[in-house]
Structures are given as C-alpha cells and as structure tokens.
PDB file of N, CA and C in Angstrom:
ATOM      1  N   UNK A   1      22.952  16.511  -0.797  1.00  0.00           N
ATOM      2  CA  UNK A   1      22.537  16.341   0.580  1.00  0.00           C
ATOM      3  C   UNK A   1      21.356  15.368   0.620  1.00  0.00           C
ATOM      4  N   UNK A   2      21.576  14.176   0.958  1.00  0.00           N
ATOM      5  CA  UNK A   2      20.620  12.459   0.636  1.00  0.00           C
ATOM      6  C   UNK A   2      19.399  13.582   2.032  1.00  0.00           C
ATOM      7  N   UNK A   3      18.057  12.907   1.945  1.00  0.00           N
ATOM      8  CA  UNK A   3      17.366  13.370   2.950  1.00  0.00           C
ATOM      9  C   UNK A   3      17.389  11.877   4.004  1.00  0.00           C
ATOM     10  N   UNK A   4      17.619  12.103   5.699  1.00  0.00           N
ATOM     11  CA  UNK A   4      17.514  10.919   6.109  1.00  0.00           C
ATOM     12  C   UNK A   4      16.163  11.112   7.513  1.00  0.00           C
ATOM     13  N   UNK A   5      15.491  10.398   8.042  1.00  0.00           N
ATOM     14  CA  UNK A   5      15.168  10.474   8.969  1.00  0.00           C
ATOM     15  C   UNK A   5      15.485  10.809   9.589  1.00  0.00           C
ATOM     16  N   UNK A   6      14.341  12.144  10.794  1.00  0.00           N
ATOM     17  CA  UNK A   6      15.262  12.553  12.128  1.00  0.00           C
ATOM     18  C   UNK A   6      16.256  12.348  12.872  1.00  0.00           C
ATOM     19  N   UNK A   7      17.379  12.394  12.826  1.00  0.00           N
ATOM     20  CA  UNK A   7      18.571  11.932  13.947  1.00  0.00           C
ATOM     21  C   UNK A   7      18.473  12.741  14.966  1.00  0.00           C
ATOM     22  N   UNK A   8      17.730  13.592  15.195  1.00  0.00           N
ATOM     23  CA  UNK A   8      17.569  14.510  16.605  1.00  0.00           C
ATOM     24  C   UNK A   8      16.070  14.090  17.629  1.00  0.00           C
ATOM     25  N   UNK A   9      15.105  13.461  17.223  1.00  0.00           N
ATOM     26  CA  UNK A   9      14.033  12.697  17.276  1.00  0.00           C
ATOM     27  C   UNK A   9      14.378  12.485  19.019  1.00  0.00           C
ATOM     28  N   UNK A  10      13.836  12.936  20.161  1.00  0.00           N
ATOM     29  CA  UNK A  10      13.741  11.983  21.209  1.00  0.00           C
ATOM     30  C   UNK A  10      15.124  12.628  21.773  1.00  0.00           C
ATOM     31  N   UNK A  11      15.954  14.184  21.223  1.00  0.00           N
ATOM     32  CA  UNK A  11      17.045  14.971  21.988  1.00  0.00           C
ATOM     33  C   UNK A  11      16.641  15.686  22.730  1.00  0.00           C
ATOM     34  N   UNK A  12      16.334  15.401  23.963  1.00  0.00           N
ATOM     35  CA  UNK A  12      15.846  16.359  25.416  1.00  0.00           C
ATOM     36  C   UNK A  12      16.953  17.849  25.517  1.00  0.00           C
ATOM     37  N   UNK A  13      17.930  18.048  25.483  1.00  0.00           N
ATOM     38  CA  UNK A  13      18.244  19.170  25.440  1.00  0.00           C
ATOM     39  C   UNK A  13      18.829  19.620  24.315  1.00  0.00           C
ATOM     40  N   UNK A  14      18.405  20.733  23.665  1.00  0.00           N
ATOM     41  CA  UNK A  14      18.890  21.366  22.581  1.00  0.00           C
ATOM     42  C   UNK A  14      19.784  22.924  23.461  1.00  0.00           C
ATOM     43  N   UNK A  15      21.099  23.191  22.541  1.00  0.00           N
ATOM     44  CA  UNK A  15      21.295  25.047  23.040  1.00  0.00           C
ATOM     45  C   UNK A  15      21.190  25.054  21.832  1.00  0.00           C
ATOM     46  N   UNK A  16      21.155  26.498  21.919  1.00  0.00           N
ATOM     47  CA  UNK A  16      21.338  27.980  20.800  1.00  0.00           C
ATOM     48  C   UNK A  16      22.467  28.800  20.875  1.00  0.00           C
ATOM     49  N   UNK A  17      23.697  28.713  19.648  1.00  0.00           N
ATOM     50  CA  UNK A  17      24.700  29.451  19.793  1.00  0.00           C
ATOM     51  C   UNK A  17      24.006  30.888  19.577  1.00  0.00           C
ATOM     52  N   UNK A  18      24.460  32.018  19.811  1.00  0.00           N
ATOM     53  CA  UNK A  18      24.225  33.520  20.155  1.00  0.00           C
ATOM     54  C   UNK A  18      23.720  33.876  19.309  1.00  0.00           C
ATOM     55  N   UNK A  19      24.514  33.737  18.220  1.00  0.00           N
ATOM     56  CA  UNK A  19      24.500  34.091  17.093  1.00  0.00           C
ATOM     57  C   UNK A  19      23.199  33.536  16.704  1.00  0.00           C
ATOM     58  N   UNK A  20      22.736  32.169  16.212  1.00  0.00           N
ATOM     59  CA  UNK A  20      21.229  31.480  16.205  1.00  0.00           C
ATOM     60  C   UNK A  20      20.535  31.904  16.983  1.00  0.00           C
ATOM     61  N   UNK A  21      20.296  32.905  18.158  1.00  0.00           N
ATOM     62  CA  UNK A  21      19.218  33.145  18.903  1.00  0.00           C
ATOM     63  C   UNK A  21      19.489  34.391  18.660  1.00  0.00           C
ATOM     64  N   UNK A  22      19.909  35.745  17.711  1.00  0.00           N
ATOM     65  CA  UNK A  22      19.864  36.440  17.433  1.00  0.00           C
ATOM     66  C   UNK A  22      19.397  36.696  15.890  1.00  0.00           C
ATOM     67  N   UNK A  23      19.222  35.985  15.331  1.00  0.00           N
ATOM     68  CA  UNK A  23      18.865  35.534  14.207  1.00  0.00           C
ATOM     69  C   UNK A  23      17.468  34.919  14.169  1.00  0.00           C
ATOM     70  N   UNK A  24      16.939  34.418  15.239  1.00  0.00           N
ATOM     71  CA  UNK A  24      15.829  33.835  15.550  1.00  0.00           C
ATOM     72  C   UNK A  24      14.696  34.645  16.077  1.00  0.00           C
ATOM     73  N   UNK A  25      15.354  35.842  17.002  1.00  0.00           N
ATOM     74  CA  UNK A  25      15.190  36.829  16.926  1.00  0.00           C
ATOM     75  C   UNK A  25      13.932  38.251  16.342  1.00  0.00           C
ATOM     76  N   UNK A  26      14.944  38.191  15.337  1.00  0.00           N
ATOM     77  CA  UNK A  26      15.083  39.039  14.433  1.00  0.00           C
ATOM     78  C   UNK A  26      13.629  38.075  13.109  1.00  0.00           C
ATOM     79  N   UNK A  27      13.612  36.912  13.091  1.00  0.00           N
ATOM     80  CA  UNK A  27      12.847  36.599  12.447  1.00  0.00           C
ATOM     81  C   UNK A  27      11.393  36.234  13.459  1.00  0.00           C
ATOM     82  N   UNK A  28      11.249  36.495  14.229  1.00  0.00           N
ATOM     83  CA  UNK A  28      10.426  36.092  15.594  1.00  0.00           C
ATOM     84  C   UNK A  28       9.720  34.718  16.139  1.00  0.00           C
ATOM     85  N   UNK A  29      11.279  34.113  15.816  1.00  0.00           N
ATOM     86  CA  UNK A  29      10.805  32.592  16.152  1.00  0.00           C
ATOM     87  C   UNK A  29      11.552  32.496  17.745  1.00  0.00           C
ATOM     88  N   UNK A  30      10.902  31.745  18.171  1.00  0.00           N
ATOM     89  CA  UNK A  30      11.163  31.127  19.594  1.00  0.00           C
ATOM     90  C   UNK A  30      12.176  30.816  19.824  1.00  0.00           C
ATOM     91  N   UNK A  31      12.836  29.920  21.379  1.00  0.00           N
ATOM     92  CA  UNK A  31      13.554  28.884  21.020  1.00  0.00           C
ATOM     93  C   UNK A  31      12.798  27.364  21.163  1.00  0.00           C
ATOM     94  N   UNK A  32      11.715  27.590  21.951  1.00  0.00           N
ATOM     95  CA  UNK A  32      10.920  26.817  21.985  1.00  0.00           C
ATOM     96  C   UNK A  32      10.084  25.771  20.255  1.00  0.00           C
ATOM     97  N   UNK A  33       9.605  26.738  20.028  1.00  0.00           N
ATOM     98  CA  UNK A  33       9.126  26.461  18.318  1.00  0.00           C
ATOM     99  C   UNK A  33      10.434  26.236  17.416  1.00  0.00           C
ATOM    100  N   UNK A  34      11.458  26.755  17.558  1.00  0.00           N
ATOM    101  CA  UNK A  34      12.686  25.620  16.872  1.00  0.00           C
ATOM    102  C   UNK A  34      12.849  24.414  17.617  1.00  0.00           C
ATOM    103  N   UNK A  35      12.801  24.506  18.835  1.00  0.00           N
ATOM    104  CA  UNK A  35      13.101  22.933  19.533  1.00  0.00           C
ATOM    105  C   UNK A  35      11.929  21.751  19.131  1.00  0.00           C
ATOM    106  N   UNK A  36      10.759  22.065  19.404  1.00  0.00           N
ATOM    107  CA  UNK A  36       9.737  21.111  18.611  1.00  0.00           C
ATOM    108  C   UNK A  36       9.709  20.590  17.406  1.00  0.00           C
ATOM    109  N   UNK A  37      10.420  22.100  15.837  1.00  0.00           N
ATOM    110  CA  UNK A  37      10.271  21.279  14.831  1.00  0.00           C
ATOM    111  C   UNK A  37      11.330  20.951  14.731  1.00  0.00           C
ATOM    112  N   UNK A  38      12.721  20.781  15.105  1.00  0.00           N
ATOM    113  CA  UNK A  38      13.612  19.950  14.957  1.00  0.00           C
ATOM    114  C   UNK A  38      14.017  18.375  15.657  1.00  0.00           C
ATOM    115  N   UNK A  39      12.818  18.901  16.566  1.00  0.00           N
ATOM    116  CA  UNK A  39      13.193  16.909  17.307  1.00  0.00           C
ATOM    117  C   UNK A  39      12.152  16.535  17.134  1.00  0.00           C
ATOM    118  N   UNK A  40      10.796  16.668  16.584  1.00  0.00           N
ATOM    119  CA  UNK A  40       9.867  15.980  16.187  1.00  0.00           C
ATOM    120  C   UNK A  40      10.325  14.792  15.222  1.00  0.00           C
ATOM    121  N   UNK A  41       9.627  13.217  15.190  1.00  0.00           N
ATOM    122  CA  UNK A  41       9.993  12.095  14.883  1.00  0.00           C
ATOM    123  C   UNK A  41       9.715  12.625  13.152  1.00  0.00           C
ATOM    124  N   UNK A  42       8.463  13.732  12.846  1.00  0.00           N
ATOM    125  CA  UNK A  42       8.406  13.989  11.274  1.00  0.00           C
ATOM    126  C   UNK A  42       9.390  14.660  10.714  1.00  0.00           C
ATOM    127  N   UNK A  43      10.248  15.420  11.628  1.00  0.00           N
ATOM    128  CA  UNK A  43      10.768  16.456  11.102  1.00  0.00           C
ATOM    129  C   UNK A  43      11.892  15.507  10.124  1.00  0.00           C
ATOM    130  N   UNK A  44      12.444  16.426   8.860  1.00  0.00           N
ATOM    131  CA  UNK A  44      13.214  15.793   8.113  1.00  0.00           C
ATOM    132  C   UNK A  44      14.273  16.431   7.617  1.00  0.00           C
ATOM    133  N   UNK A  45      15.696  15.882   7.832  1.00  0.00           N
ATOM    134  CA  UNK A  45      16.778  16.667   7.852  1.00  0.00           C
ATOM    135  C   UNK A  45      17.725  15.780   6.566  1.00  0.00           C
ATOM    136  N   UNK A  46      18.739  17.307   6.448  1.00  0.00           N
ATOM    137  CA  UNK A  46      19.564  17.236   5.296  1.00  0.00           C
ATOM    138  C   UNK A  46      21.408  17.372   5.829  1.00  0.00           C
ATOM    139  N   UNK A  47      21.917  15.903   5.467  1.00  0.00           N
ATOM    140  CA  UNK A  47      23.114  16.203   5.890  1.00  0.00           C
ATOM    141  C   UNK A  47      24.205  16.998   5.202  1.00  0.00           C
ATOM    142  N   UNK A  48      24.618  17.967   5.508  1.00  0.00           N
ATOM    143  CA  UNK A  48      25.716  18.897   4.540  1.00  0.00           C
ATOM    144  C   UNK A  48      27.331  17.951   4.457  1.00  0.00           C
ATOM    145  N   UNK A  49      26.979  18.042   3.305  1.00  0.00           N
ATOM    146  CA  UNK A  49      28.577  16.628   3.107  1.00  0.00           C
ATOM    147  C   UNK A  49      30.025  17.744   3.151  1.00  0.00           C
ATOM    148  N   UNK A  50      29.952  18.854   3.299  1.00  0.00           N
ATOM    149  CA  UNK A  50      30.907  19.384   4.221  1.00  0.00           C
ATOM    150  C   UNK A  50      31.235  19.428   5.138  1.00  0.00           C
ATOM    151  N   UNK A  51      30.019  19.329   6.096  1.00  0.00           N
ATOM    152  CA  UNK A  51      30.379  19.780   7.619  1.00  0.00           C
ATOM    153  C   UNK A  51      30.109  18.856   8.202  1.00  0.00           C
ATOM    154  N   UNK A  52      28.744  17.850   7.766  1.00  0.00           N
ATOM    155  CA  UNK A  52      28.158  16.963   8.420  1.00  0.00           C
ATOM    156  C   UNK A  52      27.466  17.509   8.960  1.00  0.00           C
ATOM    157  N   UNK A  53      26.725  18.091   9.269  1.00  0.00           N
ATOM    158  CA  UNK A  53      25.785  19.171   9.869  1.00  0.00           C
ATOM    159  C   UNK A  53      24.490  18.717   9.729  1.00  0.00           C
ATOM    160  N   UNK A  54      23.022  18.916  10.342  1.00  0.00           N
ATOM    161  CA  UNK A  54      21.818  18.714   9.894  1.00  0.00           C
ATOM    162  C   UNK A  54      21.507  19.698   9.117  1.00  0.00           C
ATOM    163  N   UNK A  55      20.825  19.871   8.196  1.00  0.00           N
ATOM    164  CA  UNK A  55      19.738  21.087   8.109  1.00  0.00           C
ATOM    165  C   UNK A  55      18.380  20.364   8.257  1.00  0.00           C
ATOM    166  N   UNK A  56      17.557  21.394   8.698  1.00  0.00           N
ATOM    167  CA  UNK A  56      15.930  21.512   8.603  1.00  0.00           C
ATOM    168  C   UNK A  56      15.240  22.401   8.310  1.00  0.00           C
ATOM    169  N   UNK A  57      14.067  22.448   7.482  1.00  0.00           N
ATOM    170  CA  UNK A  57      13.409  23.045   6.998  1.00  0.00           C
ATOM    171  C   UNK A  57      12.085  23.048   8.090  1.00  0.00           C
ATOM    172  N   UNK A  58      11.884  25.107   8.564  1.00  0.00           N
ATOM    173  CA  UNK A  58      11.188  24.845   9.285  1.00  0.00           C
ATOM    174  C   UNK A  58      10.619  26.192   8.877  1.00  0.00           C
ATOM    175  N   UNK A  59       9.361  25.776   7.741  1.00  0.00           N
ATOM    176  CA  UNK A  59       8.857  26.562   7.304  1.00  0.00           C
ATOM    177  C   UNK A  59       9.428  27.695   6.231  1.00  0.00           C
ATOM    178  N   UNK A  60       9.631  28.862   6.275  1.00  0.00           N
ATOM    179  CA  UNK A  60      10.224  29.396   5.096  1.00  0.00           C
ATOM    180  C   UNK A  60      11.889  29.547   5.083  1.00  0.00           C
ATOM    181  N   UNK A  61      12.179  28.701   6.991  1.00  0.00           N
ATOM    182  CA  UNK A  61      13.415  28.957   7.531  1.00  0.00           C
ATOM    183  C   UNK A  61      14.347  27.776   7.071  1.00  0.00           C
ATOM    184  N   UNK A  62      15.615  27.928   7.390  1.00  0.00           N
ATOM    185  CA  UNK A  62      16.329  26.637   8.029  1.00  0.00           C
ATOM    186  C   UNK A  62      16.867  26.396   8.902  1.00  0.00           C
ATOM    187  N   UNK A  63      17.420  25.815   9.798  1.00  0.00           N
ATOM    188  CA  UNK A  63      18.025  25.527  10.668  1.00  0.00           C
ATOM    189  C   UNK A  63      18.613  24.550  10.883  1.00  0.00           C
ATOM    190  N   UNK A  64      20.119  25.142  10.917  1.00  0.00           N
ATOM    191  CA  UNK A  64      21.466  24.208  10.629  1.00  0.00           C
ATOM    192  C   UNK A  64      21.920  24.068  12.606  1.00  0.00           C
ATOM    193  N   UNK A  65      21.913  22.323  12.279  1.00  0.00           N
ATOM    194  CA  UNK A  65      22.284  22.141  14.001  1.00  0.00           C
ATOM    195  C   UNK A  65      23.325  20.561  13.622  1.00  0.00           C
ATOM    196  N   UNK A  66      23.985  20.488  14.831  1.00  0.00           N
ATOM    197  CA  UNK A  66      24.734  19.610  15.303  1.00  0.00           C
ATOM    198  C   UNK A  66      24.243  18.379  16.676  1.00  0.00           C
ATOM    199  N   UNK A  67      24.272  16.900  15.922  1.00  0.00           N
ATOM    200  CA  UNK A  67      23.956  16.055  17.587  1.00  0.00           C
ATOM    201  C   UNK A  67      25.266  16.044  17.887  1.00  0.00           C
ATOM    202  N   UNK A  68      25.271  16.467  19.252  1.00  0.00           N
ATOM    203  CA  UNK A  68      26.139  16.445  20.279  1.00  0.00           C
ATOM    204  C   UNK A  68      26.382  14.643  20.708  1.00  0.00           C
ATOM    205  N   UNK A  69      25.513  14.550  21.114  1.00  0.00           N
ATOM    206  CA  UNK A  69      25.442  13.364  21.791  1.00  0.00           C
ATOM    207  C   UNK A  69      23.764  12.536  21.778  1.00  0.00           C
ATOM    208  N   UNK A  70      23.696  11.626  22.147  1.00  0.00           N
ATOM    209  CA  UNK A  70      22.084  10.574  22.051  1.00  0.00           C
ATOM    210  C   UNK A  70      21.413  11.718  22.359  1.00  0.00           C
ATOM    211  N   UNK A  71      21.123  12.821  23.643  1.00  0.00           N
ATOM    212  CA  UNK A  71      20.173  12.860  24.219  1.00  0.00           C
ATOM    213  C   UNK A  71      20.680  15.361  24.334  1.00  0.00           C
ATOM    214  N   UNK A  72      21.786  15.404  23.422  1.00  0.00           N
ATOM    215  CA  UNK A  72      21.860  16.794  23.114  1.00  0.00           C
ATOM    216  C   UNK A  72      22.282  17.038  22.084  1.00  0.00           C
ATOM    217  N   UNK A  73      22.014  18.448  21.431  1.00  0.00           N
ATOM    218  CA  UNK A  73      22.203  18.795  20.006  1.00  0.00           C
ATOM    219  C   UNK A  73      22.407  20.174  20.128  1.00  0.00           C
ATOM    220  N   UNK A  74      23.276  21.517  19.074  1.00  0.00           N
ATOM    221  CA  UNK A  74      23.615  22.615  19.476  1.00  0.00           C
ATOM    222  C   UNK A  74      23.306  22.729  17.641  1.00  0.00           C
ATOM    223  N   UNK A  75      21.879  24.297  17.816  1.00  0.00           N
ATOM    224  CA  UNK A  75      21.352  24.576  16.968  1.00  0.00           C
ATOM    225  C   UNK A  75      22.635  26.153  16.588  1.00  0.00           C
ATOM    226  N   UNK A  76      22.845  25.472  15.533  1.00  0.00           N
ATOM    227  CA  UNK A  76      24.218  26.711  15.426  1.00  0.00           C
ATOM    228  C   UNK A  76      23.951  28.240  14.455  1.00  0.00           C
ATOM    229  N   UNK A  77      22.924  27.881  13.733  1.00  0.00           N
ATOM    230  CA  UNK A  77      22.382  29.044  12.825  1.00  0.00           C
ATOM    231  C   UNK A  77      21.085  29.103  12.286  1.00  0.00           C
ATOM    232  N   UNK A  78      20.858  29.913  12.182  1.00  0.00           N
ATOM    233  CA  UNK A  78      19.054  29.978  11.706  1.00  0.00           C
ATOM    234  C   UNK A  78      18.832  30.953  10.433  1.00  0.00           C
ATOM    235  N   UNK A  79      18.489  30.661   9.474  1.00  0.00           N
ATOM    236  CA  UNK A  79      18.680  31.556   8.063  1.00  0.00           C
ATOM    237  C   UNK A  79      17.244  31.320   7.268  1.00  0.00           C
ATOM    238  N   UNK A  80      16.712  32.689   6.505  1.00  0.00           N
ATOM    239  CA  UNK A  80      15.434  32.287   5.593  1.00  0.00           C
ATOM    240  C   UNK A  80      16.289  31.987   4.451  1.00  0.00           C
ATOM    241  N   UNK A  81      15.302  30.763   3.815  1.00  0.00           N
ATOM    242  CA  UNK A  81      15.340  30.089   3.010  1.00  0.00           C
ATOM    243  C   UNK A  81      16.967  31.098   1.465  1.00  0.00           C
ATOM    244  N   UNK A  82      16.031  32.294   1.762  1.00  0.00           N
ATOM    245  CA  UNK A  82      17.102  32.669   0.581  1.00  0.00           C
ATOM    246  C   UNK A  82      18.446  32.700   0.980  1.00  0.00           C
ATOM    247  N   UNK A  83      18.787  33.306   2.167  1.00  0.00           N
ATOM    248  CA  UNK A  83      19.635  33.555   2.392  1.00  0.00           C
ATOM    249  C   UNK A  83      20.910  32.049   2.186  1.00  0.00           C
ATOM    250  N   UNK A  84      20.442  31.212   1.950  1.00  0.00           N
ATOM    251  CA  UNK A  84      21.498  29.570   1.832  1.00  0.00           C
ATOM    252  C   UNK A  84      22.294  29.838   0.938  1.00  0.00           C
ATOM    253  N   UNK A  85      23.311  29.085   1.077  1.00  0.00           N
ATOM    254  CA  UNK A  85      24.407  29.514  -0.349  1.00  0.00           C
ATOM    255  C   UNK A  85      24.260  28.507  -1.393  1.00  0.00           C
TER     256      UNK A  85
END
C-alpha cells in the first residue's frame, strides 16, 4: 500500500456508513474529529490494492473511506489499529 498525498483534501461532504458510526461510537470518536483528520491537506492515506480504498491513520485508529466524487467521500469503517488484518 504506496503512501500518496491526501486525495480527500478540500471534500466538503463526508457520510458515515452505520456500521462506521457505530464503531466510532464505541471508541468515542466523533463524526466531526474523523471528518477533520481525514480531509486535512496533512492527513496521509494508504491505498488498499484490493479495493482501492483509502486508509488513514488517525491516531491509534484507522479509517477506511471511499472518494465518491471531487467534493464527497463515504467513510465506510473505523477499526483500532489491531484490529487490521
């Protein structure tokens, strides 16, 4: 998984599938505080050469999301660090 510069950088609307905001939850993160560190211009993401997917590392977490389009993105799961396969 190459690391590339933000591709979510400057995405005004992010969702949260159910499942990711139950999970987010449960670890007591926002949806707000995932939306900042994933479209911040620092933030730095990992493409999964399966799915094509982002990941980000946001703190001890990750968070695996999809760009939709230029200006939306759908944050699909939220997992601590161990839990990755």
């Amino acid at each position: 998984m190459p690391t590339e510069t933000n591709p979510l950088a400057g995405v005004r609307d992010v969702d949260f599938t159910r499942h990711a905001l139950f999970r987010m939850k449960d670890q007591g993160m926002s949806e707000y505080e995932v939306f900042r560190s994933i479209t911040s211009p620092s933030a730095e993401a990992k493409r999964d050469r399966e799915s094509g997917h982002l990941v980000f590392r946001v703190g001890p977490f990750r968070v695996v999301a999809r760009k939709d389009s230029s200006h939306h993105a759908t944050v699909i799961t939220f997992m601590a660090r161990e839990e990755m396969p």
